[in-house]
N, C-alpha and C. Protein backbone atom coordinates (compact mmCIF):
# COMPACT_ATOMS: atom_id res chain seq x y z
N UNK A 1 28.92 1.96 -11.64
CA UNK A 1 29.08 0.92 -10.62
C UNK A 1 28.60 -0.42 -11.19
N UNK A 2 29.47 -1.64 -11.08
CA UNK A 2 28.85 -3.05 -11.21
C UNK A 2 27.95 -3.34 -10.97
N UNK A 3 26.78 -3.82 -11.40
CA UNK A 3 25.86 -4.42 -11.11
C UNK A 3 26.15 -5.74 -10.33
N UNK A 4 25.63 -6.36 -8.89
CA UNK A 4 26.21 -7.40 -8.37
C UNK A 4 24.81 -8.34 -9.12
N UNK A 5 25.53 -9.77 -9.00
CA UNK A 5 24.98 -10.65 -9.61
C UNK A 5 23.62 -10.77 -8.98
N UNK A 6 23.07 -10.72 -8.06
CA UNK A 6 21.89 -10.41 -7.21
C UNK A 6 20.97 -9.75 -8.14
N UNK A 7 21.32 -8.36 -8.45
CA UNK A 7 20.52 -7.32 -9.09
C UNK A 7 20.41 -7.70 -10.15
N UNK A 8 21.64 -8.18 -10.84
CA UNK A 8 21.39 -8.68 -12.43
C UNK A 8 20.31 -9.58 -12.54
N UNK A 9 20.34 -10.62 -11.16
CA UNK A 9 18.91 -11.55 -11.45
C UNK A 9 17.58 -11.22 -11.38
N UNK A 10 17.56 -9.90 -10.48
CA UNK A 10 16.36 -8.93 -10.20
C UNK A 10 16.13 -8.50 -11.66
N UNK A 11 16.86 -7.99 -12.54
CA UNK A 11 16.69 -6.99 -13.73
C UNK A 11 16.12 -8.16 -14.80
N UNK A 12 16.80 -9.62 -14.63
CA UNK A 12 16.23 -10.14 -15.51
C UNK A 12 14.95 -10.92 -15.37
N UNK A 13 14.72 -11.18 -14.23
CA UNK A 13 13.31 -11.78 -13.80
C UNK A 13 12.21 -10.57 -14.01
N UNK A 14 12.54 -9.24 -13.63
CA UNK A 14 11.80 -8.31 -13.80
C UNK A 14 11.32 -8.77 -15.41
N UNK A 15 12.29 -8.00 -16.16
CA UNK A 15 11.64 -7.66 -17.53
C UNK A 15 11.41 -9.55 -18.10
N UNK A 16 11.67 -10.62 -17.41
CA UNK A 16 10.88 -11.60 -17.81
C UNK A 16 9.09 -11.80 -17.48
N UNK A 17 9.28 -11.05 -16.37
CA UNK A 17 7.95 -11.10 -15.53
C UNK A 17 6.49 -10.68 -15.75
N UNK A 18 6.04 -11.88 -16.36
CA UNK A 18 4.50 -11.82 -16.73
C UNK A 18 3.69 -10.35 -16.30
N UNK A 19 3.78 -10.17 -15.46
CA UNK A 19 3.16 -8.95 -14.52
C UNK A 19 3.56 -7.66 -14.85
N UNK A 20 4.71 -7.41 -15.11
CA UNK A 20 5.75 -6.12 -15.58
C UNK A 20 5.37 -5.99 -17.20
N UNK A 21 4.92 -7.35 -18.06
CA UNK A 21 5.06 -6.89 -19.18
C UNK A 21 3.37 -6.61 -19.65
N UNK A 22 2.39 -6.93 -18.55
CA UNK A 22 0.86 -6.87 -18.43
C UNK A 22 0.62 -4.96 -17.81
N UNK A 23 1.33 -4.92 -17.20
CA UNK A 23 1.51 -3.72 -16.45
C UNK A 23 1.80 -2.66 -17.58
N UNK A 24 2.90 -2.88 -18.23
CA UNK A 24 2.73 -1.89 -19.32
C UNK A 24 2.29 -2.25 -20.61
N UNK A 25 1.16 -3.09 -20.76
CA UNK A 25 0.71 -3.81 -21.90
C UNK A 25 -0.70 -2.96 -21.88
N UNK A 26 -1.24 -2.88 -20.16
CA UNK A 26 -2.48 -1.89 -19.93
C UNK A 26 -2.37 -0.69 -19.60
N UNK A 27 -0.98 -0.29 -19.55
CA UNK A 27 -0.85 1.47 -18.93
C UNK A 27 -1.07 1.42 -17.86
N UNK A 28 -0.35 0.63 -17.03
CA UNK A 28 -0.27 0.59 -15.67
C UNK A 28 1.00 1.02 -15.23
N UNK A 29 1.27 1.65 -14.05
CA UNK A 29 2.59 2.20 -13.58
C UNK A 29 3.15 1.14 -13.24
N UNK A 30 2.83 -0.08 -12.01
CA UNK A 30 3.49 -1.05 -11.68
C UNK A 30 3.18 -2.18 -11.40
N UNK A 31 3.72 -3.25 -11.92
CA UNK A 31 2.86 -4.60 -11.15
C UNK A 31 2.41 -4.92 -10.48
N UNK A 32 2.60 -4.01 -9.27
CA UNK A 32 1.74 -3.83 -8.24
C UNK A 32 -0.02 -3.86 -8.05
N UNK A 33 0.12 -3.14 -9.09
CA UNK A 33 -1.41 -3.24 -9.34
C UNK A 33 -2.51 -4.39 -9.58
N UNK A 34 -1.24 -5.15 -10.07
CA UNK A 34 -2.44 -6.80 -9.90
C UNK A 34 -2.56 -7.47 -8.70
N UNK A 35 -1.85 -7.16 -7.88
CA UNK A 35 -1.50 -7.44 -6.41
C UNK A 35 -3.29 -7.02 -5.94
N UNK A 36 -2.78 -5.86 -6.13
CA UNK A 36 -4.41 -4.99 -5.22
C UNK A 36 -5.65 -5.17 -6.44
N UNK A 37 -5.41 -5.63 -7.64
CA UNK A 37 -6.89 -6.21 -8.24
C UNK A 37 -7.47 -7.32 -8.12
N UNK A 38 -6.21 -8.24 -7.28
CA UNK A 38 -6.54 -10.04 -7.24
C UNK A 38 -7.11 -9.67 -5.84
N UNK A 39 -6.75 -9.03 -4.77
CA UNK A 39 -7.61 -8.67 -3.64
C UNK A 39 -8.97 -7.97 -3.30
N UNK A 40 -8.33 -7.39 -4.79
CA UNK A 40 -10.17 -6.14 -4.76
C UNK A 40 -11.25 -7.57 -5.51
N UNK A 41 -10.71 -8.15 -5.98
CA UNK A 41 -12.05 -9.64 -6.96
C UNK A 41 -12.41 -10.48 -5.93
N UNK A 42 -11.75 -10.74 -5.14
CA UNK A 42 -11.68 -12.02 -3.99
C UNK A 42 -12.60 -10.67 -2.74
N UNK A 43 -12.11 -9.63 -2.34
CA UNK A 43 -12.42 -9.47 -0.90
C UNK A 43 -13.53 -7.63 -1.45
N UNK A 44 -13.77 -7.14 -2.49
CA UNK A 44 -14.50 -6.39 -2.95
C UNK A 44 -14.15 -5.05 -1.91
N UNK A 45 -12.67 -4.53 -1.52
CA UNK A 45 -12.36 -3.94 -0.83
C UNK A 45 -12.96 -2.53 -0.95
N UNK A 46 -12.78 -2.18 -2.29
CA UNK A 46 -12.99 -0.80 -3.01
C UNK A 46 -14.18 -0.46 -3.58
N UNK A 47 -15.42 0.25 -2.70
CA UNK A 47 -16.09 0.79 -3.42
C UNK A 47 -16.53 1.79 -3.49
N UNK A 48 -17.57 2.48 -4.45
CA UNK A 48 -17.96 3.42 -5.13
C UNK A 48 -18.44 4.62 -3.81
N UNK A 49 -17.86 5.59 -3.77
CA UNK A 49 -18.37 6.79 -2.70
C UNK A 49 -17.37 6.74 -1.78
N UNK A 50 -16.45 5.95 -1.33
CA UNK A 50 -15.48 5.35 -0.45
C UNK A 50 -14.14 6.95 -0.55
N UNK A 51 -13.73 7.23 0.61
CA UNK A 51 -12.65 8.02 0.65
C UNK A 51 -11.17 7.42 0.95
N UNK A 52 -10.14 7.52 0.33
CA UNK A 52 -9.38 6.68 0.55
C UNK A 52 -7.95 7.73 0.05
N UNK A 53 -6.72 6.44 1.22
CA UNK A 53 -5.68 7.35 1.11
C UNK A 53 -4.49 5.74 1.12
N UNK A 54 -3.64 6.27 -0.24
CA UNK A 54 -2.83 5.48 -0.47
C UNK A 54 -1.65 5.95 0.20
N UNK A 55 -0.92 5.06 1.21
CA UNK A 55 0.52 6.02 1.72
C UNK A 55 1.95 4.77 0.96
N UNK A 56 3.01 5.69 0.43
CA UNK A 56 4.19 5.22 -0.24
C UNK A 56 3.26 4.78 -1.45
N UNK A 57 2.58 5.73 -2.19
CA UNK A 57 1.71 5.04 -3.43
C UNK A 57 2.95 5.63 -4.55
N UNK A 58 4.17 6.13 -4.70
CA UNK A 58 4.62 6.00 -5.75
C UNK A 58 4.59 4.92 -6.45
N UNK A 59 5.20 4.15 -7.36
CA UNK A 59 5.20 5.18 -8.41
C UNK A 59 3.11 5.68 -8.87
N UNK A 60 2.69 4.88 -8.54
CA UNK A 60 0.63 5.07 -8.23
C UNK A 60 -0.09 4.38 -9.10
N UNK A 61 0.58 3.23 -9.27
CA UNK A 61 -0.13 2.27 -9.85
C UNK A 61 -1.14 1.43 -8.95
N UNK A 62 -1.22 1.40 -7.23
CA UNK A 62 -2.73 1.10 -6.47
C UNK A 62 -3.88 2.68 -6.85
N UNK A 63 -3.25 3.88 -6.87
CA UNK A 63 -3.69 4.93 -7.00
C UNK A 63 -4.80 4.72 -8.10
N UNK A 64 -3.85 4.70 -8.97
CA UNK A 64 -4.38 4.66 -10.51
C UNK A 64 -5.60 3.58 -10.45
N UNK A 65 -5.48 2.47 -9.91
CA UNK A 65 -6.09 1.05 -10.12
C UNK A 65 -8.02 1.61 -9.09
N UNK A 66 -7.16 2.51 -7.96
CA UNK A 66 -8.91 2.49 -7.13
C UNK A 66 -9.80 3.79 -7.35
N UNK A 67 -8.74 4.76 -8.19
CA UNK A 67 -9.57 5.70 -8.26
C UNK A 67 -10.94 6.02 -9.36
N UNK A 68 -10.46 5.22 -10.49
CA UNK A 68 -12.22 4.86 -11.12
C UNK A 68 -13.00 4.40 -10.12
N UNK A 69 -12.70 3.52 -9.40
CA UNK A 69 -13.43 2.28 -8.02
C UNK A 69 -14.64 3.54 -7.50
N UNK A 70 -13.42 4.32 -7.16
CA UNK A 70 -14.49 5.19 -5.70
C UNK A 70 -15.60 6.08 -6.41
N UNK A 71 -14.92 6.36 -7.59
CA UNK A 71 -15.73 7.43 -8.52
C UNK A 71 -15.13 8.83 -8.32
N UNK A 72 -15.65 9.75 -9.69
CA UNK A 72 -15.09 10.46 -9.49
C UNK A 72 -15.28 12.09 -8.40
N UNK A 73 -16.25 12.06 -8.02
CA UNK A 73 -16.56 13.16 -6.70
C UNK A 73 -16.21 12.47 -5.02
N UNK A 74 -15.17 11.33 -5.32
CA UNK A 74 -14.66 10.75 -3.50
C UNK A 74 -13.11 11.42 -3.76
N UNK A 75 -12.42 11.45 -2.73
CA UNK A 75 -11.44 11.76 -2.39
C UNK A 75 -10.59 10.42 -2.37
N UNK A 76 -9.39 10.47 -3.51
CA UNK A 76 -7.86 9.89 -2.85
C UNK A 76 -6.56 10.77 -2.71
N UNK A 77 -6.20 10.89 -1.85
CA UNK A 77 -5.17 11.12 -1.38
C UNK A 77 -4.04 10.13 -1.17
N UNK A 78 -3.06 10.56 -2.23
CA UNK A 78 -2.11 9.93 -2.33
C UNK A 78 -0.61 10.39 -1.66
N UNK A 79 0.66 9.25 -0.80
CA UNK A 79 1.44 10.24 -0.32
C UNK A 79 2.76 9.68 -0.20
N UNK A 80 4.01 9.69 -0.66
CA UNK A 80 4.84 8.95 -0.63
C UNK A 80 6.12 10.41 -0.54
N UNK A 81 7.48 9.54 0.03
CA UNK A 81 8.64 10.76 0.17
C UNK A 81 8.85 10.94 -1.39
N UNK A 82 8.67 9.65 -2.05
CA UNK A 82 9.24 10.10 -3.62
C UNK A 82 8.53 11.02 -4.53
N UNK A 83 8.98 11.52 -5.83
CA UNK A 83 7.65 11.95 -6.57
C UNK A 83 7.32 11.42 -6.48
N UNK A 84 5.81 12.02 -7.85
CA UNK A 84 4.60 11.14 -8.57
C UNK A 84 4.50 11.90 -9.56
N UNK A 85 4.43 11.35 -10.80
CA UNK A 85 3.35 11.92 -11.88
C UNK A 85 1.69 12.34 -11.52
N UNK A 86 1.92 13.30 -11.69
CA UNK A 86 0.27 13.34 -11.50
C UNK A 86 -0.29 12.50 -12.15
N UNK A 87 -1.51 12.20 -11.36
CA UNK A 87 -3.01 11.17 -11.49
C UNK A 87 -4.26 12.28 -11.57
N UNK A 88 -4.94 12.21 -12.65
CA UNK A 88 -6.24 12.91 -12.79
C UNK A 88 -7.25 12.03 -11.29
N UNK A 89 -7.29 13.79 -11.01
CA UNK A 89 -8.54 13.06 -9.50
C UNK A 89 -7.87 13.01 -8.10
N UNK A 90 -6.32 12.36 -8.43
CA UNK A 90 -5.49 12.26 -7.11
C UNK A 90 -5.09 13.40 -6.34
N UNK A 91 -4.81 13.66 -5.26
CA UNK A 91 -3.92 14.49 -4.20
C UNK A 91 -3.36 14.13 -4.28
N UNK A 92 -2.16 14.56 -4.44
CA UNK A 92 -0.81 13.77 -4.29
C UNK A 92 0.28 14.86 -2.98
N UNK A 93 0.53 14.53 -1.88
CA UNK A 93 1.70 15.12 -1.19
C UNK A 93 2.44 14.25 -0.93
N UNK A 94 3.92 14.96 -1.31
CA UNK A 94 4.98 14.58 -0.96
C UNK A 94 5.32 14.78 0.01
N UNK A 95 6.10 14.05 0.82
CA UNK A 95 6.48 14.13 2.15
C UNK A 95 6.75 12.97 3.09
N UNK A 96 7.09 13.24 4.35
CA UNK A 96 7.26 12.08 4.93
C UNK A 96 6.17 12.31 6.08
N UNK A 97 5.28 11.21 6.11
CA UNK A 97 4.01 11.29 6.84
C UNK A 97 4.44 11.08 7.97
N UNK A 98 5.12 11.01 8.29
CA UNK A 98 5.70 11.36 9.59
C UNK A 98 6.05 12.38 10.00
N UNK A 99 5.84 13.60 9.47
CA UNK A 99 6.21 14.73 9.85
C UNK A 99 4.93 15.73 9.90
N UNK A 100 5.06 16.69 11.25
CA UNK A 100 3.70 17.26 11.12
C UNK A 100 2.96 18.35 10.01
N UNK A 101 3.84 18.95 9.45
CA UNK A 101 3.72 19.68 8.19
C UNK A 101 3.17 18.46 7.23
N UNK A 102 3.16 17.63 6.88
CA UNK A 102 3.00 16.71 6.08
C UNK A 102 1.51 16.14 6.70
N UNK A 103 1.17 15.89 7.97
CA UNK A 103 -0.07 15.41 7.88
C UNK A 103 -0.95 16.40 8.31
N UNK A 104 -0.76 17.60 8.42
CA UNK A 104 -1.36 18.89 8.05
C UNK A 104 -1.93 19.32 7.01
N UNK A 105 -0.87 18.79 6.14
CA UNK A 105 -1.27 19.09 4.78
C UNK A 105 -2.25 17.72 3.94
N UNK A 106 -1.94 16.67 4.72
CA UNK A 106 -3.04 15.64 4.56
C UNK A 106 -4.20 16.29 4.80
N UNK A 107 -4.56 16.38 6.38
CA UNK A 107 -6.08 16.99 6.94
C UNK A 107 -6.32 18.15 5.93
N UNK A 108 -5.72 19.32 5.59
CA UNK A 108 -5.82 20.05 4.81
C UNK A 108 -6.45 20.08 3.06
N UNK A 109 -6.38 19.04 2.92
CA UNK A 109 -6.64 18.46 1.62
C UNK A 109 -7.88 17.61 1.83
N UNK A 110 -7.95 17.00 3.01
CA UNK A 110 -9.28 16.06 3.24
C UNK A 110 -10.46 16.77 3.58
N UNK A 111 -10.07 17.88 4.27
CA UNK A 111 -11.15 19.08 4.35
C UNK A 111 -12.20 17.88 5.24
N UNK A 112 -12.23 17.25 6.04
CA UNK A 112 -12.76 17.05 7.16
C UNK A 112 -14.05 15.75 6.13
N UNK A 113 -13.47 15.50 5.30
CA UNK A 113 -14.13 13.99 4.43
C UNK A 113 -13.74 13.30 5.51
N UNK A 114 -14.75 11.81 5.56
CA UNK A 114 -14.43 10.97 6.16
C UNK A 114 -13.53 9.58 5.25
N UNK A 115 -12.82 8.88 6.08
CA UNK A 115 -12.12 7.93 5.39
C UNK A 115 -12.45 6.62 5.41
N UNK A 116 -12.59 5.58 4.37
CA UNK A 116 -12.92 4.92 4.54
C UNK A 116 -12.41 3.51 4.20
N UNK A 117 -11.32 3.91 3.66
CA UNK A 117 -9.83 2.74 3.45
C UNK A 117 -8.54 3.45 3.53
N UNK A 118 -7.41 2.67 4.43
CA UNK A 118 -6.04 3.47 3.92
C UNK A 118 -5.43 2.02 3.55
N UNK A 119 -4.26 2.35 2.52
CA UNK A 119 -3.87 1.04 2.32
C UNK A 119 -2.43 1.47 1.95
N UNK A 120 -1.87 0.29 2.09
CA UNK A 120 -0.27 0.78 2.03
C UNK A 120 0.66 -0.82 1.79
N UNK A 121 1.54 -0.08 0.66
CA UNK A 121 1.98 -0.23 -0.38
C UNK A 121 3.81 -0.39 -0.02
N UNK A 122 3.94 0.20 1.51
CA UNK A 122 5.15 0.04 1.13
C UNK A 122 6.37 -0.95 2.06
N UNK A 123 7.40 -0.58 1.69
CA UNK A 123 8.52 -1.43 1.79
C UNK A 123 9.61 -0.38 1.78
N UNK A 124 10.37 -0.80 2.91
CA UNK A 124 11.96 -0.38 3.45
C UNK A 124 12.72 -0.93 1.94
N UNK A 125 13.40 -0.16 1.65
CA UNK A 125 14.99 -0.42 1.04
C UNK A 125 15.73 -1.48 0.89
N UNK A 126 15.37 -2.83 0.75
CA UNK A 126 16.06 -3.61 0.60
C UNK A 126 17.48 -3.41 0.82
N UNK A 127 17.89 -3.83 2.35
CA UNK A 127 19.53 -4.53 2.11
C UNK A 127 20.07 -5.83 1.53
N UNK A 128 18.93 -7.20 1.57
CA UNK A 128 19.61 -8.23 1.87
C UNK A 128 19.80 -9.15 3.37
N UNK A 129 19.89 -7.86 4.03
CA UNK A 129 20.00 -8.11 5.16
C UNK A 129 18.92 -8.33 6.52
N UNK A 130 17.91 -9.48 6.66
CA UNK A 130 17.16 -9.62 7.11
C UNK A 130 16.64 -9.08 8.73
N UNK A 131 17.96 -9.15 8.99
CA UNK A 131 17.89 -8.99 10.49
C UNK A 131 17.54 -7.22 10.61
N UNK A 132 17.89 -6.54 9.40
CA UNK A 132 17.64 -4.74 9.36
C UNK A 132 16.34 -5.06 8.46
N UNK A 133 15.98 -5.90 7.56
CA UNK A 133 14.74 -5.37 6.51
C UNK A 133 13.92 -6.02 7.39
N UNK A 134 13.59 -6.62 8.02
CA UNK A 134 12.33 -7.27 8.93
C UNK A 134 12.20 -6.42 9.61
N UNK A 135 12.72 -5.22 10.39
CA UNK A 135 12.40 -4.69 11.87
C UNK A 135 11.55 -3.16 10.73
N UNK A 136 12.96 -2.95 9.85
CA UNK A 136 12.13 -1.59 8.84
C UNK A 136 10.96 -2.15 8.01
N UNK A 137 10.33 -3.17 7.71
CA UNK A 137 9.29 -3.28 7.43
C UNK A 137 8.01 -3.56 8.44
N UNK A 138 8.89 -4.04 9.31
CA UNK A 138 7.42 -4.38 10.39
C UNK A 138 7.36 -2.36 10.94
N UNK A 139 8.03 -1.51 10.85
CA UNK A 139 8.42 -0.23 11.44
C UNK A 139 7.11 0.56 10.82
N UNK A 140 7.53 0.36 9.19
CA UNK A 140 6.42 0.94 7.94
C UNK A 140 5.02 0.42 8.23
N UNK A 141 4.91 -0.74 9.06
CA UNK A 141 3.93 -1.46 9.15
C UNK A 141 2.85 -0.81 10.05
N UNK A 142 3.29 -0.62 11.00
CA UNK A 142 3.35 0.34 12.84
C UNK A 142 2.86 1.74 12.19
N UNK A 143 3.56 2.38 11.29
CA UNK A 143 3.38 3.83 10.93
C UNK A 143 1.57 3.64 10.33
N UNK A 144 1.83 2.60 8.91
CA UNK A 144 0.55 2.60 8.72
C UNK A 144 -0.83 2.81 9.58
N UNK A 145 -0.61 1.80 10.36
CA UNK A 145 -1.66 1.65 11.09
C UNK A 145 -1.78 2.17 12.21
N UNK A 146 -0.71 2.87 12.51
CA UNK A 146 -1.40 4.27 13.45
C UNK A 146 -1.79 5.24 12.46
N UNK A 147 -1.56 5.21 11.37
CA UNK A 147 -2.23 6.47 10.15
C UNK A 147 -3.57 5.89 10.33
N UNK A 148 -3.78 4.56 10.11
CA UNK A 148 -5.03 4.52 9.81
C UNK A 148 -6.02 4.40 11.27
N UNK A 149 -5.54 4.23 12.16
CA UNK A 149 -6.15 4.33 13.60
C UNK A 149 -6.90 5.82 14.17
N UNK A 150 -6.12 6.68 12.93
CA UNK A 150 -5.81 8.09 13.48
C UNK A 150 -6.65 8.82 12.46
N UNK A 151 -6.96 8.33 11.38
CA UNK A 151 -8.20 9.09 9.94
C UNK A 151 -9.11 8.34 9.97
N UNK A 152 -8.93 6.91 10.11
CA UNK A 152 -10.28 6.10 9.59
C UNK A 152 -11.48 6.62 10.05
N UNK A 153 -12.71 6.16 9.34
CA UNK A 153 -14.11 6.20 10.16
C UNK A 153 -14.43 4.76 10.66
N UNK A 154 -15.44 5.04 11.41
CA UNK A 154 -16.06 4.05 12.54
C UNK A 154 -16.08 2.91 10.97
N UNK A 155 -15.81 1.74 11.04
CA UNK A 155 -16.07 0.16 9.83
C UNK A 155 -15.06 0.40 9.25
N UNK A 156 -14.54 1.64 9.02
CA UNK A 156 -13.62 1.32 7.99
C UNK A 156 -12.67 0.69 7.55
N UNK A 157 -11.64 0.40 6.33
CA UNK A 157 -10.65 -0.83 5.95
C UNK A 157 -9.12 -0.31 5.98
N UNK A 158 -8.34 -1.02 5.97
CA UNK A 158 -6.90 -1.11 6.31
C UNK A 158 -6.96 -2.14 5.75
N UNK A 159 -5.45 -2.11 4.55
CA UNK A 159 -5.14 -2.72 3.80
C UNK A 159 -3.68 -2.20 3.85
N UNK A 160 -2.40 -3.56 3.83
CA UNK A 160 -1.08 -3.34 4.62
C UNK A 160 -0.11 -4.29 4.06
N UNK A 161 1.18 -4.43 3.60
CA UNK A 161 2.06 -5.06 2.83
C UNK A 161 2.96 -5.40 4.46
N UNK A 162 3.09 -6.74 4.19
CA UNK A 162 4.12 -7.02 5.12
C UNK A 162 4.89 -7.92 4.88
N UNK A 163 5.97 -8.63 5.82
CA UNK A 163 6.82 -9.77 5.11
C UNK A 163 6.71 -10.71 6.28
N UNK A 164 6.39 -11.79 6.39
CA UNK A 164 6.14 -12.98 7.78
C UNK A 164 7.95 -12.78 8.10
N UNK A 165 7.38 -13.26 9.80
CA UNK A 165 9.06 -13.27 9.94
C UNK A 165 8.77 -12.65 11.38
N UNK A 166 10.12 -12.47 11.95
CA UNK A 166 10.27 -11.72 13.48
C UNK A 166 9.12 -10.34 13.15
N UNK A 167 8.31 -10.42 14.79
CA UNK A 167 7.13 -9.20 14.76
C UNK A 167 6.16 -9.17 13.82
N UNK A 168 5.85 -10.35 12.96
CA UNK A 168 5.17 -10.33 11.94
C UNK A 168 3.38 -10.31 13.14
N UNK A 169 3.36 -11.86 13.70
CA UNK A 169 2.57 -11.95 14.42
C UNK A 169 2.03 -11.30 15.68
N UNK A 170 3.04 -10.69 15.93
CA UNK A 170 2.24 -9.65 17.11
C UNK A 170 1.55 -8.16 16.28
N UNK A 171 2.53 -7.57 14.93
CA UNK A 171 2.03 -7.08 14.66
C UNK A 171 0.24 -7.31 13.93
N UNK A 172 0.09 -8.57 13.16
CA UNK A 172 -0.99 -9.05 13.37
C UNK A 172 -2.05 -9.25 14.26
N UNK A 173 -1.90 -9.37 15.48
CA UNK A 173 -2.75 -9.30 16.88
C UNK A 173 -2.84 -8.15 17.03
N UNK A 174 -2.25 -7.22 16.51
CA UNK A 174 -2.29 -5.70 17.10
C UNK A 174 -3.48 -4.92 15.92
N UNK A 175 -3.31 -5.32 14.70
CA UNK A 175 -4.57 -5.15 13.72
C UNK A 175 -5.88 -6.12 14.07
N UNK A 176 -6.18 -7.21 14.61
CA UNK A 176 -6.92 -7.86 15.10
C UNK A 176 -7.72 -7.04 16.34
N UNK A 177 -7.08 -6.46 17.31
CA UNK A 177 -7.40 -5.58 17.95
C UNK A 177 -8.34 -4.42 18.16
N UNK A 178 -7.89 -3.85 16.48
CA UNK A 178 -8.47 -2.63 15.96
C UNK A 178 -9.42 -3.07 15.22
N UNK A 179 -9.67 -4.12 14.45
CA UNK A 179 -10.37 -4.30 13.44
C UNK A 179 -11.43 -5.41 14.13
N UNK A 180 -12.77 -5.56 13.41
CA UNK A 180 -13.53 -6.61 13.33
C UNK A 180 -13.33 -7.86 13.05
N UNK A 181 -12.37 -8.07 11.10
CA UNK A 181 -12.20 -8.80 10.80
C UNK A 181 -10.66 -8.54 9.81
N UNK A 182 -9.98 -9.61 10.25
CA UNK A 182 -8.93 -9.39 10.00
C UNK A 182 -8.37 -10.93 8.42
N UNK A 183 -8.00 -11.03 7.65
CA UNK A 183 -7.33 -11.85 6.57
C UNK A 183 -6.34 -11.84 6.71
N UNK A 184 -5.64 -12.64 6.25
CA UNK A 184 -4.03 -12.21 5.20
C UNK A 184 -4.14 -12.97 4.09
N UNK A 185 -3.53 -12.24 2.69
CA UNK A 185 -3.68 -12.56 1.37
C UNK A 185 -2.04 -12.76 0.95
N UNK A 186 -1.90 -13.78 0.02
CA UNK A 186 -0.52 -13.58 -1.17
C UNK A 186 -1.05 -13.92 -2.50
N UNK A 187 -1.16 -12.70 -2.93
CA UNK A 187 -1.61 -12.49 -4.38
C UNK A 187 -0.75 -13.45 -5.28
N UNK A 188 -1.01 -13.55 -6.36
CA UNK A 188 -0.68 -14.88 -7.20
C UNK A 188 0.71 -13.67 -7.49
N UNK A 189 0.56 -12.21 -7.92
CA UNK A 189 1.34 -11.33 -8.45
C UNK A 189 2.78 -11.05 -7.09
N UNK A 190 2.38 -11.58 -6.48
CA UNK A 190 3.72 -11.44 -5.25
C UNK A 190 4.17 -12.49 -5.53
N UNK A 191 5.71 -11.80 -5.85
CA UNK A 191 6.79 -13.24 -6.49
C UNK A 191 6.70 -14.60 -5.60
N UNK A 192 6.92 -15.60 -5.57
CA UNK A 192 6.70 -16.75 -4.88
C UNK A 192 7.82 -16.82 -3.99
N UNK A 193 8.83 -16.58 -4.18
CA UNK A 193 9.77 -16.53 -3.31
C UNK A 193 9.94 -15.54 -2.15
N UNK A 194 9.03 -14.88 -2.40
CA UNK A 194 8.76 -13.56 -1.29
C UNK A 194 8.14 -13.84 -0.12
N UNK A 195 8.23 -13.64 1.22
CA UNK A 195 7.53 -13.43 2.08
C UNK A 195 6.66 -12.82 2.52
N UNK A 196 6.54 -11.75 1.47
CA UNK A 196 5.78 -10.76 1.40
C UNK A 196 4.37 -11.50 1.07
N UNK A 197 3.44 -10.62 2.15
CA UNK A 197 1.62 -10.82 2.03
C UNK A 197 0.93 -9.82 2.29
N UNK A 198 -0.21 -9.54 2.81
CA UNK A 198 -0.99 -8.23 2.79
C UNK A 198 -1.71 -8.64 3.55
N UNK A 199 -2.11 -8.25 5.02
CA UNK A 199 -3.06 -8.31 5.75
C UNK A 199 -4.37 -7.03 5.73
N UNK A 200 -5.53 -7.48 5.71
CA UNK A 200 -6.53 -7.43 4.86
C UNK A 200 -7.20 -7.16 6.35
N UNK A 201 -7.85 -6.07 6.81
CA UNK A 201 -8.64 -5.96 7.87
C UNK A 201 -10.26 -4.83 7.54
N UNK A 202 -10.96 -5.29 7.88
CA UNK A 202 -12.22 -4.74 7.80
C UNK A 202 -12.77 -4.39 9.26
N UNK A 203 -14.06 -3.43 9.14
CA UNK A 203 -14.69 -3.15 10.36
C UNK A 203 -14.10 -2.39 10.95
N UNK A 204 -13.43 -0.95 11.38
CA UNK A 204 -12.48 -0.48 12.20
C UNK A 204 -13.49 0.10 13.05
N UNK A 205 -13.02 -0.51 14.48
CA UNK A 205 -13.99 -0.23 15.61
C UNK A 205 -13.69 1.20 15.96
């Protein structure tokens, strides 16, 4: 199939992209990962003893990045529909956390640890088409944070990828709600042209 001129500009900004060629310069899975290290320097999200669960962490380059952080006797649990390579230390289930076999097998694996960050990483499918990728990302958004409404412990953090735009701000008031203290970040590593940011909440009441 043709590549449409769109993608061709994606493929070449990619492999131009400072971040992509740092990413595998350190043995990192994805650029992503500087995303969540420019947040962990600025807001000290991740620390040592901390239980934590990455959801849509393929390919597991946030995985990879927090699990020295917590050390190695805390729990991450990692969980996306796609594979993963295994990660020394990680849980990894596949599945769609939306399904009850799937967060069965979450609790099952957490063995009744408490949690103390969930953070999430992901993003709908790109159409192009704003009026469908705004509602499926604010959707992924909603899922998160009833995941994390539903494991966290009493303070704990929520950390969340979103794109400004229709439902951006109510979904914001709705983490304000739950949380003590609420941010939003755009990492230097989120392309500039993106809408994409990360709202940053601490304290979970």
């Amino acid at each position: 199939m043709a590549r449409t001129k769109s993608s061709n500009r994606w493929m070449q900004e990619h492999f131009d992209d400072e971040y992509v060629r740092m990413a595998q310069a350190q043995g990192y899975r994805s650029r992503a990962v500087f995303k969540l290290s420019e947040i962990q320097d600025k807001d000290q999200l991740i620390k040592p003893g901390m239980n934590v669960i990455d959801l849509g962490a393929a390919p597991g380059g946030w995985s990879q990045f927090a699990k020295p952080l917590i050390g190695k006797n805390n729990r991450l649990v990692a969980l996306d529909i796609l594979p993963m390579e295994p990660l020394e230390g990680v849980d990894f289930i596949q599945g769609d956390f939306r399904e009850e076999a799937v967060l069965a097998e979450l609790y099952r694996v957490l063995d009744d640890a408490p949690i103390h960050l969930v953070m999430s990483d992901m993003a709908p499918n790109m159409s192009g088409n704003n009026s469908i990728d705004q509602p499926r990302a604010i959707y992924l958004g909603e899922l998160a944070l009833d995941t994390a409404r539903t494991v966290l412990a009493k303070n704990g953090s929520f950390l969340v990828k979103l794109f400004q735009g229709e439902g951006f701000e109510a979904f914001h008031r709705e983490v304000q709600q739950a949380f003590a203290k609420v941010v939003i970040r755009k990492p230097k590593a989120s392309r500039p042209r993106s809408n994409e940011v990360y709202i940053l909440a601490k304290g979970f009441k």
